[in-house]
PDB file of N, CA and C in Angstrom:
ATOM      1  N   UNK A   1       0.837  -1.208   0.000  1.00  0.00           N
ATOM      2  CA  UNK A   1       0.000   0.000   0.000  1.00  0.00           C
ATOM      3  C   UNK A   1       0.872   1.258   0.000  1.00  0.00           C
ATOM      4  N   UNK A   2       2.040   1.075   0.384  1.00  0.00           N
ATOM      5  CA  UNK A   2       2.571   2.283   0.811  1.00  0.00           C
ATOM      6  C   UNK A   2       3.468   2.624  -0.700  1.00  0.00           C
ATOM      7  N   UNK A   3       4.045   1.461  -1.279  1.00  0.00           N
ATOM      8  CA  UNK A   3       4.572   1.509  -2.843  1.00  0.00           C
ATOM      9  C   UNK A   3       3.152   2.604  -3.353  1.00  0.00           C
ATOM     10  N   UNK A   4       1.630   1.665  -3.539  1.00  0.00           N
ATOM     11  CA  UNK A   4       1.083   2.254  -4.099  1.00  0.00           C
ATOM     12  C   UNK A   4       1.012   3.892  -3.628  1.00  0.00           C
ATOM     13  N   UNK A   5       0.814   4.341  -2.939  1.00  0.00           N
ATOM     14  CA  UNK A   5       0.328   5.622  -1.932  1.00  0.00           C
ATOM     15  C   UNK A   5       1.653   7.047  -2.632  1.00  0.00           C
ATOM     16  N   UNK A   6       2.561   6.017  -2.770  1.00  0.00           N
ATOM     17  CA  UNK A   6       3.746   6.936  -3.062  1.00  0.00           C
ATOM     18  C   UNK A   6       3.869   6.786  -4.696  1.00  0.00           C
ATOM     19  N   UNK A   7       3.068   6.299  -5.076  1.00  0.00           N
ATOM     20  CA  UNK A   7       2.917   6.080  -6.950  1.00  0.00           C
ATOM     21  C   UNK A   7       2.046   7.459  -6.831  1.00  0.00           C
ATOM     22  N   UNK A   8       0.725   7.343  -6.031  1.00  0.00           N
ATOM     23  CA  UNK A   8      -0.271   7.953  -6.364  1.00  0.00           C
ATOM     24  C   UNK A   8       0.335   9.561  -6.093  1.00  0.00           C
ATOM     25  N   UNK A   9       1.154  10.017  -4.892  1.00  0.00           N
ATOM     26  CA  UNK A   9       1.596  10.919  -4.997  1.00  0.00           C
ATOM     27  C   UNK A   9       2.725  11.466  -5.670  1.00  0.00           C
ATOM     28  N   UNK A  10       3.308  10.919  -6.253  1.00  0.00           N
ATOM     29  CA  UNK A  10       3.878  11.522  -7.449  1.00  0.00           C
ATOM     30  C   UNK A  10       3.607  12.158  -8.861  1.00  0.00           C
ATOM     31  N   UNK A  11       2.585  11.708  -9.126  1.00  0.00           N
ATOM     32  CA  UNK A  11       1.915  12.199 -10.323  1.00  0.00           C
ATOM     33  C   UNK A  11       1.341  13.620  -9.666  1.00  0.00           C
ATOM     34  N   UNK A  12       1.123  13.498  -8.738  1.00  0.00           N
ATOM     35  CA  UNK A  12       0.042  14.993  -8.237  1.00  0.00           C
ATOM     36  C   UNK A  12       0.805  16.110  -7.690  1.00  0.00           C
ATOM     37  N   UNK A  13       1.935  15.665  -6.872  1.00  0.00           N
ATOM     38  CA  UNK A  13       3.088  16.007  -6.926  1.00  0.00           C
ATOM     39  C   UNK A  13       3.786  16.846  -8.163  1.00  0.00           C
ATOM     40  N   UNK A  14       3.574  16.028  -9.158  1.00  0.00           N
ATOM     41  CA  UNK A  14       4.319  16.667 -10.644  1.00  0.00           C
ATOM     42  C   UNK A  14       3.792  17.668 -11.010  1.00  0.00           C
ATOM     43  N   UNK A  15       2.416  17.371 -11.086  1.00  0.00           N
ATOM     44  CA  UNK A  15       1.185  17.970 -11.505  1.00  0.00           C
ATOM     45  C   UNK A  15       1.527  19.275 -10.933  1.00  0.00           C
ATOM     46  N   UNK A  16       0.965  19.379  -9.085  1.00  0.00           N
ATOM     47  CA  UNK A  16       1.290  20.544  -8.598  1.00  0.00           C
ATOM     48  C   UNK A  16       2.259  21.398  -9.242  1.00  0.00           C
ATOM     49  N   UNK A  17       3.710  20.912  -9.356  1.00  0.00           N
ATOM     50  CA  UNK A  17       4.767  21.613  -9.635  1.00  0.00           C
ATOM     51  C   UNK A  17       4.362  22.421 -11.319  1.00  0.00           C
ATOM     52  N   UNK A  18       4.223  21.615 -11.838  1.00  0.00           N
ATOM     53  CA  UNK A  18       3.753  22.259 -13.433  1.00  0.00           C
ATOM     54  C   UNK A  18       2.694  23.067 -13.402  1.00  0.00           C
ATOM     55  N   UNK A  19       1.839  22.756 -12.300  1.00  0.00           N
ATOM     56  CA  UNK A  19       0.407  23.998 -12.302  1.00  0.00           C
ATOM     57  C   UNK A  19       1.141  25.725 -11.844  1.00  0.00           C
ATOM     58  N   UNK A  20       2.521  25.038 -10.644  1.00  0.00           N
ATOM     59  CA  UNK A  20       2.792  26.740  -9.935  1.00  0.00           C
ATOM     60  C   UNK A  20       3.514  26.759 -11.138  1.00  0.00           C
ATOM     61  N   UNK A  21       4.323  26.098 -12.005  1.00  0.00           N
ATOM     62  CA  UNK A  21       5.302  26.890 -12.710  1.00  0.00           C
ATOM     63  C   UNK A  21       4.362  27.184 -14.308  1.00  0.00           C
ATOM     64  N   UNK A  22       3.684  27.150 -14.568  1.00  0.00           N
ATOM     65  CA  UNK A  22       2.230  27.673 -15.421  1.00  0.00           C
ATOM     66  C   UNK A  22       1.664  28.699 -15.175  1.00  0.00           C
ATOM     67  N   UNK A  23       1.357  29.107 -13.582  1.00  0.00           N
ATOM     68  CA  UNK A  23       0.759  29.925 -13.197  1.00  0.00           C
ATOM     69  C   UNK A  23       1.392  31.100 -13.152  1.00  0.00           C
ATOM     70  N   UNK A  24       3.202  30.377 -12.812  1.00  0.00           N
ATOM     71  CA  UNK A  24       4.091  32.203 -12.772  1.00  0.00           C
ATOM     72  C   UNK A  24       4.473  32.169 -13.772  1.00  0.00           C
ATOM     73  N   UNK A  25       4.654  31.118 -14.770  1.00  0.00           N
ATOM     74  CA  UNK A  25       4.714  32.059 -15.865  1.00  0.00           C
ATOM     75  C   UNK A  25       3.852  32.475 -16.568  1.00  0.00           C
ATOM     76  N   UNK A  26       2.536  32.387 -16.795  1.00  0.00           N
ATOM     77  CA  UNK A  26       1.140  33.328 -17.313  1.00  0.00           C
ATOM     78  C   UNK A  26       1.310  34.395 -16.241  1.00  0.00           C
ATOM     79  N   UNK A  27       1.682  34.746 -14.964  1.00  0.00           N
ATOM     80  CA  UNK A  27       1.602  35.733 -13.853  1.00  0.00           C
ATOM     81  C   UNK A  27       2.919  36.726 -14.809  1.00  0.00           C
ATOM     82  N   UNK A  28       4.093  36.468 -14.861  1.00  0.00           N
ATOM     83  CA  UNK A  28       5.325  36.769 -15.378  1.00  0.00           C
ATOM     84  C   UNK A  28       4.814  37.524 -16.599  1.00  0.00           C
ATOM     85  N   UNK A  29       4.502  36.668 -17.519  1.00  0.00           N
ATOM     86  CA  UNK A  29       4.042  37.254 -18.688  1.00  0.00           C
ATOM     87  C   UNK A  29       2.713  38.409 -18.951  1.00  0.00           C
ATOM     88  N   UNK A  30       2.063  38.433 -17.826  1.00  0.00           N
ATOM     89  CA  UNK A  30       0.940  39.665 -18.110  1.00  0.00           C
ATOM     90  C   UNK A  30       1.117  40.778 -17.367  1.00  0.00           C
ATOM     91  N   UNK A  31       2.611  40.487 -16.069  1.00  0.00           N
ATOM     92  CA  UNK A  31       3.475  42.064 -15.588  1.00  0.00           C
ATOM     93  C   UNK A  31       4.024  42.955 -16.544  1.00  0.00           C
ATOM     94  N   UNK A  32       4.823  41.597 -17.487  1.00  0.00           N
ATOM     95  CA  UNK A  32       5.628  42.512 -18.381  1.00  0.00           C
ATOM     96  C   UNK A  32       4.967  43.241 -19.185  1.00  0.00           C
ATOM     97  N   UNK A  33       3.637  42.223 -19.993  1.00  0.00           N
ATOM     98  CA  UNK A  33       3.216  42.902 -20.768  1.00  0.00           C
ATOM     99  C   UNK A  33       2.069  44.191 -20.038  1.00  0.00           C
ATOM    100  N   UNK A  34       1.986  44.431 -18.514  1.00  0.00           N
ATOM    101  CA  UNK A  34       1.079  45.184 -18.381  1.00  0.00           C
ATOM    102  C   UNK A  34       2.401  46.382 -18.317  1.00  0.00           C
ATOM    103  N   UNK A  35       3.534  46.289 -18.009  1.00  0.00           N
ATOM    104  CA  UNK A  35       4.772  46.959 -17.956  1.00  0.00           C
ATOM    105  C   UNK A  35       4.721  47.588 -19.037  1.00  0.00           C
ATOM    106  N   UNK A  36       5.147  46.949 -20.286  1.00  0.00           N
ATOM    107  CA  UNK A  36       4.959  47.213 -21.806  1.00  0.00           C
ATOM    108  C   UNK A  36       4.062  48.222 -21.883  1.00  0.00           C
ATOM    109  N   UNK A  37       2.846  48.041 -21.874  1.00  0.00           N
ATOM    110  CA  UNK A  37       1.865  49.010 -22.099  1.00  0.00           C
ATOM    111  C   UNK A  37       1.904  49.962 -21.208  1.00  0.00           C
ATOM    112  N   UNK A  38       2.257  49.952 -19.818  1.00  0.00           N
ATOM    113  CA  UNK A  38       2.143  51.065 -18.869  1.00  0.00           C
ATOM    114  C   UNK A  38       3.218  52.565 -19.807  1.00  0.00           C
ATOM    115  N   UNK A  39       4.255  51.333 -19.921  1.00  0.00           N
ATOM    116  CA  UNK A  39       5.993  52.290 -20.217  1.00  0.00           C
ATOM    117  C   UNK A  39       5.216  53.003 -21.760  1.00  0.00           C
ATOM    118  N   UNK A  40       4.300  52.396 -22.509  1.00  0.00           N
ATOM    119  CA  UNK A  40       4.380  53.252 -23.443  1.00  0.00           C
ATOM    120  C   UNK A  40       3.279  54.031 -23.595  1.00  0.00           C
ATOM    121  N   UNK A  41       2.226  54.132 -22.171  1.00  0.00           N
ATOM    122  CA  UNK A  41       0.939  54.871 -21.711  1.00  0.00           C
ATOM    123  C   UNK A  41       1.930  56.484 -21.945  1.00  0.00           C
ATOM    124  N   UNK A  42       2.486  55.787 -20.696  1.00  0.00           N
ATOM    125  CA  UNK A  42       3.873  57.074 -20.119  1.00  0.00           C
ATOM    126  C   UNK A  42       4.445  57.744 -21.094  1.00  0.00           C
ATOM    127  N   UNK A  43       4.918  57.068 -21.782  1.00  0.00           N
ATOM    128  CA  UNK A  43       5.966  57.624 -23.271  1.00  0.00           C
ATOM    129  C   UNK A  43       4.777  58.515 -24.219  1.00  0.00           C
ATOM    130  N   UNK A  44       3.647  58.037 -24.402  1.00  0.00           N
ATOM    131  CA  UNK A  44       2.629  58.872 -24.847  1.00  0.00           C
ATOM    132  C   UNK A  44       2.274  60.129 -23.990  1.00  0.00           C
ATOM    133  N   UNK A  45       1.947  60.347 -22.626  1.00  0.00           N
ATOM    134  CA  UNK A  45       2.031  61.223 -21.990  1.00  0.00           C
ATOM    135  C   UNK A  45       3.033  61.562 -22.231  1.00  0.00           C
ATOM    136  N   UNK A  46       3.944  61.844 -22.358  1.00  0.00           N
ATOM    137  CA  UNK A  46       5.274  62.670 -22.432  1.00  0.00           C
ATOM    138  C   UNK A  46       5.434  63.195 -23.397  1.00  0.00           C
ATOM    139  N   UNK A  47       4.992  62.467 -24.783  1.00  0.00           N
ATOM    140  CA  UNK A  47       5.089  63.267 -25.717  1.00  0.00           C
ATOM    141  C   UNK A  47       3.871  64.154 -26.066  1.00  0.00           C
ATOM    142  N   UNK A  48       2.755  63.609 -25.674  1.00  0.00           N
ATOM    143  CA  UNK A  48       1.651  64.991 -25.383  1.00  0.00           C
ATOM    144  C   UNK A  48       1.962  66.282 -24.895  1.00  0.00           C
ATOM    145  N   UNK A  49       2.905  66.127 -23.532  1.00  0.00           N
ATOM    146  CA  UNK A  49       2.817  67.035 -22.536  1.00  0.00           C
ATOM    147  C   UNK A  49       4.398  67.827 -23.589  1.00  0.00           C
TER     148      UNK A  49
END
C-alpha cells in the first residue's frame, strides 16, 4: 500500500509543480506585458505634454 500511496503521490506532486510553474509564468508574462503598455501609456504622456 505504501509503494502504491507513493505512486499515487507523485503524479500529483508533478502535476502541482507544473500547475505553480504555469501559473508564474502566465503571472510573469501579463506584468511585463502590463509593464509594456504602462511604459508606453507614459511615453505617450510625455510626448503629449
Amino acid at each position: 500500500m505504501k509503494v502504491a500511496a507513493g505512486f499515487d503521490d507523485v503524479p500529483t506532486l508533478s502535476q502541482a509543480v507544473l500547475l505553480v510553474v504555469v501559473v508564474a509564468a502566465v503571472f510573469g508574462l501579463g506584468i511585463q506585458a502590463f509593464g509594456q503598455s504602462a511604459s508606453k501609456k507614459t511615453l505617450l504622456h510625455r510626448v503629449t505634454l
